[in-house]
PDB file of N, CA and C in Angstrom:
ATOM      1  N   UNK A   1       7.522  24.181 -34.894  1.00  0.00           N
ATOM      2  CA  UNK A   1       7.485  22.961 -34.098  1.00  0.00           C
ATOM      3  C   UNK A   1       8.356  23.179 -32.858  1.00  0.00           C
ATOM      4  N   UNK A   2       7.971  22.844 -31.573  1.00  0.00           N
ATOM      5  CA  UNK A   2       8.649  23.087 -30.454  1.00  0.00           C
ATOM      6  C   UNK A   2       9.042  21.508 -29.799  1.00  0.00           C
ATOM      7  N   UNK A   3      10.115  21.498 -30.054  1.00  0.00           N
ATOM      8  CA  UNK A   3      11.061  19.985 -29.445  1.00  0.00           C
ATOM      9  C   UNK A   3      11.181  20.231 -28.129  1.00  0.00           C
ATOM     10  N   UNK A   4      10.824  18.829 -27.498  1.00  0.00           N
ATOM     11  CA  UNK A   4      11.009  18.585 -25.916  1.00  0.00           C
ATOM     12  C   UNK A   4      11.658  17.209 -25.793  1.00  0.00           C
ATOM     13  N   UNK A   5      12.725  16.974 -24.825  1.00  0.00           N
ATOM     14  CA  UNK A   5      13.215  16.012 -24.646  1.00  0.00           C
ATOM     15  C   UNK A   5      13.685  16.031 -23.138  1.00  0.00           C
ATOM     16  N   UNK A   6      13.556  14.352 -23.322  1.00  0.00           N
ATOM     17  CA  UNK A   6      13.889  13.699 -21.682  1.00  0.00           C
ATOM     18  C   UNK A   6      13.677  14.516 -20.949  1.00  0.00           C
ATOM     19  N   UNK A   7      12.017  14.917 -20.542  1.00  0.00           N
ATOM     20  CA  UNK A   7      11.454  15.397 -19.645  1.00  0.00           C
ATOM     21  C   UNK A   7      10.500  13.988 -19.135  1.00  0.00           C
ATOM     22  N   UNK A   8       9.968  14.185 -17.964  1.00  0.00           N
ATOM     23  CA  UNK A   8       9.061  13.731 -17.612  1.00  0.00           C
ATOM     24  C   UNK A   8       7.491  14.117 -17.102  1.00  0.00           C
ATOM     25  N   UNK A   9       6.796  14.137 -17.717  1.00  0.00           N
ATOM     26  CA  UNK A   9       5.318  14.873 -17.140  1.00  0.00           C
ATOM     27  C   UNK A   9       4.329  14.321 -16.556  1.00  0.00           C
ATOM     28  N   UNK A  10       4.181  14.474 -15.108  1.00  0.00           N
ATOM     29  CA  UNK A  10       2.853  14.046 -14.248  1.00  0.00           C
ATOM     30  C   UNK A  10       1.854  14.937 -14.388  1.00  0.00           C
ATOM     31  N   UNK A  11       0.653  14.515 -14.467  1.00  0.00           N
ATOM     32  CA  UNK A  11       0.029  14.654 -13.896  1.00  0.00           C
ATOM     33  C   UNK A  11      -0.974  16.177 -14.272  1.00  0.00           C
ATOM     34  N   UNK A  12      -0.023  16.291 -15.532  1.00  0.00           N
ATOM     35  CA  UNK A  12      -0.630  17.651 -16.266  1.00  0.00           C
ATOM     36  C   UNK A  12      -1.381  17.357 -17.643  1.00  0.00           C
ATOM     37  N   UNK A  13      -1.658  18.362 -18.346  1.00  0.00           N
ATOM     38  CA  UNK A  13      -2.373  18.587 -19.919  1.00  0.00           C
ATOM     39  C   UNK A  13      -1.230  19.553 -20.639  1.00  0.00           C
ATOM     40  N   UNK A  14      -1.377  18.458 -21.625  1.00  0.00           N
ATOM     41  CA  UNK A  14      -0.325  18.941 -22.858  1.00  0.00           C
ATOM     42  C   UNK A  14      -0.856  18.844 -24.378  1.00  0.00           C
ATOM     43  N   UNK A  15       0.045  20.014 -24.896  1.00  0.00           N
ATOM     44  CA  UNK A  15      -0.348  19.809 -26.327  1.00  0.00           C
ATOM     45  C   UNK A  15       0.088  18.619 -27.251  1.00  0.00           C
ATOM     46  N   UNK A  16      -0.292  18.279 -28.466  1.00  0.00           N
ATOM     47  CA  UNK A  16       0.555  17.162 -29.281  1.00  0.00           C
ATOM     48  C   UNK A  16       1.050  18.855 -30.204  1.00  0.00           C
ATOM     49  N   UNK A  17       0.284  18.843 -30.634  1.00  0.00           N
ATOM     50  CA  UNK A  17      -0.302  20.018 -32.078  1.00  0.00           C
ATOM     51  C   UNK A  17       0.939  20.521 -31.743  1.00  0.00           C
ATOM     52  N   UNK A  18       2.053  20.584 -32.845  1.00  0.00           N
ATOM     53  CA  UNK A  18       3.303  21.649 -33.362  1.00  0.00           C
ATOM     54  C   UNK A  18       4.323  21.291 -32.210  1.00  0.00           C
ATOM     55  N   UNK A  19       4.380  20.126 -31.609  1.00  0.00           N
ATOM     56  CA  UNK A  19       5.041  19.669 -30.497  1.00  0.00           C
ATOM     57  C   UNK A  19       6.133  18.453 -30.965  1.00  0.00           C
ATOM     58  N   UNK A  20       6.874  18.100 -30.372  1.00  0.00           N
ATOM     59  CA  UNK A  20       7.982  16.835 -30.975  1.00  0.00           C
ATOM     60  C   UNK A  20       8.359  16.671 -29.378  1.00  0.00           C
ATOM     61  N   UNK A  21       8.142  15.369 -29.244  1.00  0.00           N
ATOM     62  CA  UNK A  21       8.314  14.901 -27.877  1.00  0.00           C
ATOM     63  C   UNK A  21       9.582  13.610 -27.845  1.00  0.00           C
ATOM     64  N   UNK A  22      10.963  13.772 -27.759  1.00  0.00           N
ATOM     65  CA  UNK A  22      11.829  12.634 -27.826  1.00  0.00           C
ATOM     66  C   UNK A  22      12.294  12.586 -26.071  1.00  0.00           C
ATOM     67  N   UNK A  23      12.334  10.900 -26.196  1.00  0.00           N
ATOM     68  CA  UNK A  23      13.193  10.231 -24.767  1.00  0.00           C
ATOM     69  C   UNK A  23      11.660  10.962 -23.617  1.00  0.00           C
ATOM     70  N   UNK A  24      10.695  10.863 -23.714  1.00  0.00           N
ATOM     71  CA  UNK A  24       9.715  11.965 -22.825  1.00  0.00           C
ATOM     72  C   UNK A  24       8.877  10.572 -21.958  1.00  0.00           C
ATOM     73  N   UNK A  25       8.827  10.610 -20.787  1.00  0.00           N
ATOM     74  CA  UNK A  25       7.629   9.879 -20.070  1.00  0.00           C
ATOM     75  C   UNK A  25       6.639  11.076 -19.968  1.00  0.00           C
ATOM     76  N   UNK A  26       5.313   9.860 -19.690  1.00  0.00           N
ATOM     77  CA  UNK A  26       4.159  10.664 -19.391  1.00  0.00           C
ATOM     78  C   UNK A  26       3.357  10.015 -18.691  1.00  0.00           C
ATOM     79  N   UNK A  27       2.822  10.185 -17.052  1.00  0.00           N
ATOM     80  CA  UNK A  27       2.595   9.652 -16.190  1.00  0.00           C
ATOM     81  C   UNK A  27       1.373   9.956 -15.997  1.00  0.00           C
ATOM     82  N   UNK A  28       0.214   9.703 -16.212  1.00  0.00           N
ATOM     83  CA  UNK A  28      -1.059  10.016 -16.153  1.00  0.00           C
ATOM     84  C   UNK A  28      -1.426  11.377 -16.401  1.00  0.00           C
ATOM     85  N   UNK A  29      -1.723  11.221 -17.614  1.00  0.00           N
ATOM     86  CA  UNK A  29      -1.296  12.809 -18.361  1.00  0.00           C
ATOM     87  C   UNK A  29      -2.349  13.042 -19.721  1.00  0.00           C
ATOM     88  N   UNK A  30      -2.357  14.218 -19.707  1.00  0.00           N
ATOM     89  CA  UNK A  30      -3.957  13.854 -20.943  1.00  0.00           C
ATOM     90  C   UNK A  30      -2.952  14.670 -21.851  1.00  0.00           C
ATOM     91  N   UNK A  31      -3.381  14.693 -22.965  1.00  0.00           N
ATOM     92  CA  UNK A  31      -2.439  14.952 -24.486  1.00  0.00           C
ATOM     93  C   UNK A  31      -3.594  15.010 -25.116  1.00  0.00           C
ATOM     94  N   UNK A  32      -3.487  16.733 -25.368  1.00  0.00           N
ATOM     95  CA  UNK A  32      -4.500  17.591 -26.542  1.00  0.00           C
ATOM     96  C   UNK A  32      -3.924  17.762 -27.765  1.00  0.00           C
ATOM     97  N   UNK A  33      -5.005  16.851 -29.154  1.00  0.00           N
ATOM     98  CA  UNK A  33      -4.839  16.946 -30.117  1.00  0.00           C
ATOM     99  C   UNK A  33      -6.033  17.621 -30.928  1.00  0.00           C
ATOM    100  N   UNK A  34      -5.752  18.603 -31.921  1.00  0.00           N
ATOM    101  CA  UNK A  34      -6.661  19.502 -32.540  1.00  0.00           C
ATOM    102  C   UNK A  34      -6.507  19.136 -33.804  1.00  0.00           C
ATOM    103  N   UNK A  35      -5.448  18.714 -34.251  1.00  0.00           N
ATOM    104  CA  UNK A  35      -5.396  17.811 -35.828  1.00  0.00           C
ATOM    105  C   UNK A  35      -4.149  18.343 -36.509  1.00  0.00           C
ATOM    106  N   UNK A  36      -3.103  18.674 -35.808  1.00  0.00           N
ATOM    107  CA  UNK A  36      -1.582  19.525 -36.260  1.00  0.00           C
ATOM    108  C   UNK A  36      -0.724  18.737 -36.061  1.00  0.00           C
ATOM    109  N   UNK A  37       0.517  18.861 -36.777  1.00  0.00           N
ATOM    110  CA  UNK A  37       1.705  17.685 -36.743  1.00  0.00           C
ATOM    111  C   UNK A  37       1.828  17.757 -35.379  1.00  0.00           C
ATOM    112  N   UNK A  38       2.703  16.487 -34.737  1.00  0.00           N
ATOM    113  CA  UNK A  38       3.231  16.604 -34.132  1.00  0.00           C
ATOM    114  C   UNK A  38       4.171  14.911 -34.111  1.00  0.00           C
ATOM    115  N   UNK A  39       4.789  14.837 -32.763  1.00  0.00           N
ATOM    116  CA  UNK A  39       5.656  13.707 -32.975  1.00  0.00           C
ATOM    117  C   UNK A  39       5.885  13.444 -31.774  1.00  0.00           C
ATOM    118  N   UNK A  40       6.261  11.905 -31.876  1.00  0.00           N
ATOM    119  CA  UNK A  40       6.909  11.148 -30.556  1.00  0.00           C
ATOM    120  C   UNK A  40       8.016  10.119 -31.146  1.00  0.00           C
ATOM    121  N   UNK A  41       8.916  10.525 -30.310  1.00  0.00           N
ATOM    122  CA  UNK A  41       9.602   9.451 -30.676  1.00  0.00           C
ATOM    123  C   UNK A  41      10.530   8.601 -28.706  1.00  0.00           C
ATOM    124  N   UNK A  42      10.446   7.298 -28.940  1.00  0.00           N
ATOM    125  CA  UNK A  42      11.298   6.834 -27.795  1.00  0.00           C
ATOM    126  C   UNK A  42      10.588   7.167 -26.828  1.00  0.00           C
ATOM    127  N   UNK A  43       9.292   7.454 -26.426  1.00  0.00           N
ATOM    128  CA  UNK A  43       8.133   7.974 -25.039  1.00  0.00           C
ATOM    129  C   UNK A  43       7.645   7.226 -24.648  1.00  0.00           C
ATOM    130  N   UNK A  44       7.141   7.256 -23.592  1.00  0.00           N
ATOM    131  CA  UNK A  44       6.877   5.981 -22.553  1.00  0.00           C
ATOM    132  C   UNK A  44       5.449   6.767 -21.909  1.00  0.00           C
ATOM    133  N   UNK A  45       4.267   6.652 -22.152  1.00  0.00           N
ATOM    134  CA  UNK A  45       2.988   6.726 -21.957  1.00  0.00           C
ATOM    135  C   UNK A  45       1.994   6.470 -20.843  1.00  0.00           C
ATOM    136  N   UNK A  46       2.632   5.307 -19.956  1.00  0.00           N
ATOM    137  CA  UNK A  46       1.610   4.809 -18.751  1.00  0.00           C
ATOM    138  C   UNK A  46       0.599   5.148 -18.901  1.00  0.00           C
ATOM    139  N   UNK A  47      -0.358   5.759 -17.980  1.00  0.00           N
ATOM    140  CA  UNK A  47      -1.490   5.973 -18.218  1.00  0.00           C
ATOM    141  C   UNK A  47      -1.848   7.056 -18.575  1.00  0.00           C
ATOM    142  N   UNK A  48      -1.405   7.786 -19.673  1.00  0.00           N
ATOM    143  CA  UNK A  48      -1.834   8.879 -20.531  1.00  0.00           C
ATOM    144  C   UNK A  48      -3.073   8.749 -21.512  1.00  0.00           C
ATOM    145  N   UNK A  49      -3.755   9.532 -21.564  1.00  0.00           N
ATOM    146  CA  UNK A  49      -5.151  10.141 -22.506  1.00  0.00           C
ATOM    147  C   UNK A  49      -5.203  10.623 -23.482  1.00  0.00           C
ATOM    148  N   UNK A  50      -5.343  10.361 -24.338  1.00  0.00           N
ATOM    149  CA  UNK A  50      -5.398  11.157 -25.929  1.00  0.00           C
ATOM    150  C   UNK A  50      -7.373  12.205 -25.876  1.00  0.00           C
ATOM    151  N   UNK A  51      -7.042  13.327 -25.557  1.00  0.00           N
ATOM    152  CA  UNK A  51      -7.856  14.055 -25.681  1.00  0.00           C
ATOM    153  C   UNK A  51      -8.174  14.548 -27.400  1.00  0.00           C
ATOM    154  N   UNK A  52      -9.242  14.620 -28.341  1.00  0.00           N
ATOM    155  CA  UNK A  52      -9.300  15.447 -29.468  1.00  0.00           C
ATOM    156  C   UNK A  52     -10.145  16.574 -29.241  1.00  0.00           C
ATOM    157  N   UNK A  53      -9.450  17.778 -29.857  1.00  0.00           N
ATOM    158  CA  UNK A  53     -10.662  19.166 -29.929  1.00  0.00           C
ATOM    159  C   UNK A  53     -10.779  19.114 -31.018  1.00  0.00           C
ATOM    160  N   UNK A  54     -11.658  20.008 -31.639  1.00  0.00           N
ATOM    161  CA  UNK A  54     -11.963  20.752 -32.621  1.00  0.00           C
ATOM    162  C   UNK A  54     -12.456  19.615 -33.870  1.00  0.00           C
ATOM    163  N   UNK A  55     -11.692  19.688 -34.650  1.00  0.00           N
ATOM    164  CA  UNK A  55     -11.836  18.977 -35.951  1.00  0.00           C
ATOM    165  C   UNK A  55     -11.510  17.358 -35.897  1.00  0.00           C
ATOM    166  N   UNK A  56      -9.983  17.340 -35.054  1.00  0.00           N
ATOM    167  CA  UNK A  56     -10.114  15.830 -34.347  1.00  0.00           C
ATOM    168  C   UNK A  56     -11.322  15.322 -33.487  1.00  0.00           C
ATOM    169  N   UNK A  57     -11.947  15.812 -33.068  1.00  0.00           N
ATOM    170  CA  UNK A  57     -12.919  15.211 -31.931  1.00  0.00           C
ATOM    171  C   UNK A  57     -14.064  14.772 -32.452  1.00  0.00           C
ATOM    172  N   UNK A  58     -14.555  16.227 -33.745  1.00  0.00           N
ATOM    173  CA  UNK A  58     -15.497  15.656 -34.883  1.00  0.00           C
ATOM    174  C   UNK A  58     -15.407  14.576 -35.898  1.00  0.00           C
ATOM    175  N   UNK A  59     -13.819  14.198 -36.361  1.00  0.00           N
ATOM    176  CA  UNK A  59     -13.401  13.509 -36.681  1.00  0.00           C
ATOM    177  C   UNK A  59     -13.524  12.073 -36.097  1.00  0.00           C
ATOM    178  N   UNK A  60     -13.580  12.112 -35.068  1.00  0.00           N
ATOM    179  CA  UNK A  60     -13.327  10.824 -33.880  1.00  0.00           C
ATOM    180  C   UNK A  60     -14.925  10.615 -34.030  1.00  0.00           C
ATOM    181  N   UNK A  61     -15.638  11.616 -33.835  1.00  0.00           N
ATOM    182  CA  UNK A  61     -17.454  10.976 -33.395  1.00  0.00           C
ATOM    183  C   UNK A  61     -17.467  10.704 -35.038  1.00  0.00           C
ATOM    184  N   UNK A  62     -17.252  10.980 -36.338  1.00  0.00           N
ATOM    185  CA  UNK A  62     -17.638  10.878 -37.228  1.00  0.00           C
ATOM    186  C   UNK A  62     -17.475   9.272 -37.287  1.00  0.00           C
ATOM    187  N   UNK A  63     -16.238   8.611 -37.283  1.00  0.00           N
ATOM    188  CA  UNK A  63     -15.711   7.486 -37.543  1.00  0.00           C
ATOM    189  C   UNK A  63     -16.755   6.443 -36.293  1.00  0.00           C
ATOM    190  N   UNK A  64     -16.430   6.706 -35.363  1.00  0.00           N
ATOM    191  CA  UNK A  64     -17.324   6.221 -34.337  1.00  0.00           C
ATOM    192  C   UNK A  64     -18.944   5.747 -34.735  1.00  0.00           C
ATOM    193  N   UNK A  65     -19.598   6.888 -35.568  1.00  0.00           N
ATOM    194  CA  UNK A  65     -21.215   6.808 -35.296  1.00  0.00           C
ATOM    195  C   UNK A  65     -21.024   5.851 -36.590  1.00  0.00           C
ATOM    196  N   UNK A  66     -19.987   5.550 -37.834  1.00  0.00           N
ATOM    197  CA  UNK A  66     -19.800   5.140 -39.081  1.00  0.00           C
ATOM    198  C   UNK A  66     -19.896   3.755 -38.621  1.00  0.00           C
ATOM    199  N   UNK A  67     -19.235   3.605 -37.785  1.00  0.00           N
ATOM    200  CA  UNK A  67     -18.619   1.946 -37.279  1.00  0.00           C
ATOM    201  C   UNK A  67     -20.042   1.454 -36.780  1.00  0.00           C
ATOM    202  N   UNK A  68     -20.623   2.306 -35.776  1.00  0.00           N
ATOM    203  CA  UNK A  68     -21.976   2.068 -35.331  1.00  0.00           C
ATOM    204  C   UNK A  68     -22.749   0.779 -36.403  1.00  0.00           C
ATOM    205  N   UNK A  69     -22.770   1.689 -37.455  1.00  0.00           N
ATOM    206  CA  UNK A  69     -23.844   1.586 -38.396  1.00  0.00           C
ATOM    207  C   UNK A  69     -23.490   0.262 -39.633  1.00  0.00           C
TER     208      UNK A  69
END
């Protein structure tokens, strides 16, 4: 797990997956999740994106087409 603190991130793409994010803003910022721990604690989000790959993303359309129906 790789800890980051009281940073601030514009404007880039980041991982969640094996990440720990404390005291962190994120300023229009997309956040890649593949389905691996990760953590936030005390973060401040604005207009950030929760991107899913892989198994999350199939995961996400699975639940999605379920609700559909």
């Amino acid at each position: 797990m790789t800890y980051i603190h009281d940073q601030t991130f514009t404007d880039v793409t980041l991982p969640m997956d094996e990440h720990f994010y404390l005291r962190c803003k994120f300023i229009n910022c997309k956040l890649l999740y593949a389905g691996g721990d990760f953590g936030f604690e005390y973060c401040d989000f604005g207009t950030t994106m929760l991107v899913p790959l892989g198994a999350a993303a199939r995961y996400q359309h699975d639940i999605t087409e379920t609700n559909r129906n």
